[in-house]
N, C-alpha and C. Protein backbone atom coordinates (compact mmCIF):
# COMPACT_ATOMS: atom_id res chain seq x y z
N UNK A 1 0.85 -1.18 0.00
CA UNK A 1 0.00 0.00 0.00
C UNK A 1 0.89 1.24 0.00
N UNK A 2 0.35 2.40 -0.91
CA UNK A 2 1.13 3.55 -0.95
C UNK A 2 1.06 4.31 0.56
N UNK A 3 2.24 4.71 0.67
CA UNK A 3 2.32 5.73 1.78
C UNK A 3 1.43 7.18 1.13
N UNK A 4 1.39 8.12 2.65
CA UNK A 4 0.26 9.31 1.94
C UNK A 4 1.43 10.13 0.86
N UNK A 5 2.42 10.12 1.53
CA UNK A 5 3.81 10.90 0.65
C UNK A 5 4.07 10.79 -0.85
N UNK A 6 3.87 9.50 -1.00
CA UNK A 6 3.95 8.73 -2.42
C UNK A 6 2.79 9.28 -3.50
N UNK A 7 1.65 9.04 -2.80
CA UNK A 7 0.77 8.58 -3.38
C UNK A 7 0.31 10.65 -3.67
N UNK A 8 0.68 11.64 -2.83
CA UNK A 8 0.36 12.81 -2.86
C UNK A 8 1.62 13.53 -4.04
N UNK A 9 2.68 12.99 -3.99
CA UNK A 9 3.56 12.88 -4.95
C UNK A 9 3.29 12.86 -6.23
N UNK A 10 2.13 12.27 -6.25
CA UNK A 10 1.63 11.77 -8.19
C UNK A 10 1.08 12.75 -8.14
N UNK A 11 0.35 13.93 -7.62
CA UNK A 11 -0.61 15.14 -7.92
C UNK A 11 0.01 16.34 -7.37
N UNK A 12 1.91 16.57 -7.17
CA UNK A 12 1.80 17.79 -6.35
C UNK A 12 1.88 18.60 -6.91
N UNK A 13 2.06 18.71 -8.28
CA UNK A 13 2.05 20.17 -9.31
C UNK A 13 0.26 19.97 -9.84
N UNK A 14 -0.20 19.52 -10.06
CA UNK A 14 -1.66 19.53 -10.48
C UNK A 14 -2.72 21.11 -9.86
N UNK A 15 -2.22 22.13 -10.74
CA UNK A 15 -3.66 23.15 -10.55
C UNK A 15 -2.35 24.17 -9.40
N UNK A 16 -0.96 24.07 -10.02
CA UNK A 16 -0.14 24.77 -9.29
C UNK A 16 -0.21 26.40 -9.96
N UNK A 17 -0.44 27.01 -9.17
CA UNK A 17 -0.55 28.46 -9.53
C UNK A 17 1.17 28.58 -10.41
N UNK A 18 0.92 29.41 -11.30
CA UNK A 18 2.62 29.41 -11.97
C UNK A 18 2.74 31.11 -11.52
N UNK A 19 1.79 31.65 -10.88
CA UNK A 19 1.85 33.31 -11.01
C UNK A 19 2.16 33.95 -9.40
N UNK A 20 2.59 32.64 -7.96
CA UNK A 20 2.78 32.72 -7.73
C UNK A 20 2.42 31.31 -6.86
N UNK A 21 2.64 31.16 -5.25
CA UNK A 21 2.61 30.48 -4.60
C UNK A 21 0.60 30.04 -4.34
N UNK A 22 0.89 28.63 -4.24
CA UNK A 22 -0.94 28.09 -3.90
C UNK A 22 -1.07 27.37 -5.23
N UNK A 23 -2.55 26.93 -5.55
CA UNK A 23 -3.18 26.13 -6.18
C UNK A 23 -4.18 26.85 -6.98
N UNK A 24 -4.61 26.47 -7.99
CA UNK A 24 -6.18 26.87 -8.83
C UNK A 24 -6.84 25.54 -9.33
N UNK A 25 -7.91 25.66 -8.76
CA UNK A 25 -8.67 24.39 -8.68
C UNK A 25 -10.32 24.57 -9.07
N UNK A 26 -10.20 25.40 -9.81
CA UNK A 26 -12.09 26.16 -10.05
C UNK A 26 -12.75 24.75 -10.24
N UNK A 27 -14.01 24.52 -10.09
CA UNK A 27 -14.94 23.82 -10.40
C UNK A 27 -14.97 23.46 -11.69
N UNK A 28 -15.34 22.12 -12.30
CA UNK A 28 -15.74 21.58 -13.66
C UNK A 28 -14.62 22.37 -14.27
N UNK A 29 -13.21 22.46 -13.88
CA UNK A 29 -11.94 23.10 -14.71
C UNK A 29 -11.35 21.74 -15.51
N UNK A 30 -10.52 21.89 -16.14
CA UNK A 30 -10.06 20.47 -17.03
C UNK A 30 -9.12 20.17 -15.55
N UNK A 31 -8.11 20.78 -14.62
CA UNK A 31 -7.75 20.67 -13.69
C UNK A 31 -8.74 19.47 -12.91
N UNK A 32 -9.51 20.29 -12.08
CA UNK A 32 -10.70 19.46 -11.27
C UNK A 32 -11.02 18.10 -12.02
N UNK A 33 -11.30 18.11 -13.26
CA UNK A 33 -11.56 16.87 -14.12
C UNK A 33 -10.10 15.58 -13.74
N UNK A 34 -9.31 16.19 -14.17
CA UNK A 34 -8.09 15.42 -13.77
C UNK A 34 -7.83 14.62 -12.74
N UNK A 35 -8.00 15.48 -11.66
CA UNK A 35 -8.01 15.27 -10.29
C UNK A 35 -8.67 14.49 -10.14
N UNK A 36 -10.16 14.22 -10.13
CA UNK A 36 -11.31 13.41 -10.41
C UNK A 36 -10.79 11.88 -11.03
N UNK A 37 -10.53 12.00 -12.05
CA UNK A 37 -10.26 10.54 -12.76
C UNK A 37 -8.94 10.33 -11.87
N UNK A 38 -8.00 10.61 -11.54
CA UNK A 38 -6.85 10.30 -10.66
C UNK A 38 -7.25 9.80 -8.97
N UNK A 39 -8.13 10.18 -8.50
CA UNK A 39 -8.89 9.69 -7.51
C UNK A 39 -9.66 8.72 -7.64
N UNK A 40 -10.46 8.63 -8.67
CA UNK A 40 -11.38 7.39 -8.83
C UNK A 40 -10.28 6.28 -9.15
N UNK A 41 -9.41 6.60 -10.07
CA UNK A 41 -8.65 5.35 -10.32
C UNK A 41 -7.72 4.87 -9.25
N UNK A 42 -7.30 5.60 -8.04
CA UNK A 42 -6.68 5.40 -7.01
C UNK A 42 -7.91 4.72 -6.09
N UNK A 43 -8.76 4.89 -6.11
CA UNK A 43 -9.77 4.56 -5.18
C UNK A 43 -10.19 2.80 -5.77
N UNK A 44 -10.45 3.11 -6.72
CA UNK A 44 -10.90 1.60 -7.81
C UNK A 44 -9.39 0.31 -7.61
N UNK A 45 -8.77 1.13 -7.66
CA UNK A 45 -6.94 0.24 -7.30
C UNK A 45 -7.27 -0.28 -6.04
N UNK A 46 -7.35 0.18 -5.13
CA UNK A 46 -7.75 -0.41 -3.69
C UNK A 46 -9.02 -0.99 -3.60
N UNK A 47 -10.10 -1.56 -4.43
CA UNK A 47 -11.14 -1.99 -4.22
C UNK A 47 -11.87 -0.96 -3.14
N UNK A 48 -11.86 0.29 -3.35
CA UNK A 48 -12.87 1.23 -3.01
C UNK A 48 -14.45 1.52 -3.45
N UNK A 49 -15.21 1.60 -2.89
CA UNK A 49 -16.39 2.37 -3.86
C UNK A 49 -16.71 3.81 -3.32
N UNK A 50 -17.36 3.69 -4.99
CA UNK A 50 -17.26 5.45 -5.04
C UNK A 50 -18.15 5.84 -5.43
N UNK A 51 -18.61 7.00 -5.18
CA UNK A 51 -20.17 7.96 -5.65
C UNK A 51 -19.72 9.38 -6.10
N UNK A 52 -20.05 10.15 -6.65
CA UNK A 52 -20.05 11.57 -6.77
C UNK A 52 -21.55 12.18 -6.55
N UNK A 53 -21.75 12.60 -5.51
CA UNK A 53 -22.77 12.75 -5.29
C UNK A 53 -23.56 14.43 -6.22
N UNK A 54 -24.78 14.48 -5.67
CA UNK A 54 -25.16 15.73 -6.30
C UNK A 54 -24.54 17.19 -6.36
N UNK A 55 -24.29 17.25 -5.60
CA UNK A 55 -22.73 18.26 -5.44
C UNK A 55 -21.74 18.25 -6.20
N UNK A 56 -21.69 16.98 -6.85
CA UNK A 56 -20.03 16.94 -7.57
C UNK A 56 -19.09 16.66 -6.62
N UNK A 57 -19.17 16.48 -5.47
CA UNK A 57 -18.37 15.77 -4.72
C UNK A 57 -18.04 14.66 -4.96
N UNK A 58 -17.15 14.24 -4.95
CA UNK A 58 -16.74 12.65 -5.10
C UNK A 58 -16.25 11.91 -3.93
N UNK A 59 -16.75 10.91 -3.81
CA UNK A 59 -17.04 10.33 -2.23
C UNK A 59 -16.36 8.64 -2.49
N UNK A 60 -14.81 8.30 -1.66
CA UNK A 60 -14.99 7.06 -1.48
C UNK A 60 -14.63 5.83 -0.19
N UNK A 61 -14.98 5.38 -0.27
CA UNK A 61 -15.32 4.37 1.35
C UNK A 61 -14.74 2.71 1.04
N UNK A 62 -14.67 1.90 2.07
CA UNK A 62 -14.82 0.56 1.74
C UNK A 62 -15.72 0.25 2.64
N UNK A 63 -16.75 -0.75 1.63
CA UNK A 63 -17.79 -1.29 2.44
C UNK A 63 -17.39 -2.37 3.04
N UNK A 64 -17.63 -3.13 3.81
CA UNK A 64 -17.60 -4.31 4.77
C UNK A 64 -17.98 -5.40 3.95
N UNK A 65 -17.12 -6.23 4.01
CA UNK A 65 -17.78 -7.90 3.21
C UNK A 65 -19.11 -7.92 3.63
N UNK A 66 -20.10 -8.31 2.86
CA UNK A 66 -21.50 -8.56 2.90
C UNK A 66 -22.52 -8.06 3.25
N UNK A 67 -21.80 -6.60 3.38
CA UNK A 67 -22.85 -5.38 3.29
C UNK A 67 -23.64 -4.98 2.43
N UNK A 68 -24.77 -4.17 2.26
CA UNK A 68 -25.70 -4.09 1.32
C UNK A 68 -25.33 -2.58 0.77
């Protein structure tokens, strides 16, 4: 299993301000999109499940063997 270091490593320039120090991360940006598929596929790697709920939040958990 990835450490948090590693695994935060694969996204630390992603939505890096170039105009000075911080991040830009607007909503529905091709950025945010990115981010999105890079999470789900990190989440799906670990046998996670996942929702994006009405918000556009993207939400993921592990359920318990033989949960509903």
């Amino acid at each position: 299993m990835s450490d948090v270091v590693s695994l935060l490593s694969q996204i630390e320039d992603t939505g890096r301000d170039t105009r000075g120090p911080g991040y830009q991360r607007p909503g529905f940006s091709a950025t945010e999109r990115e981010l999105r598929e890079w999470f789900l596929a990190e989440a799906d790697r670990r046998g996670l499940d996942t929702e994006i709920d009405a918000n556009g939040i993207t939400w993921a958990w592990a359920t318990p063997q033989g949960a509903n």
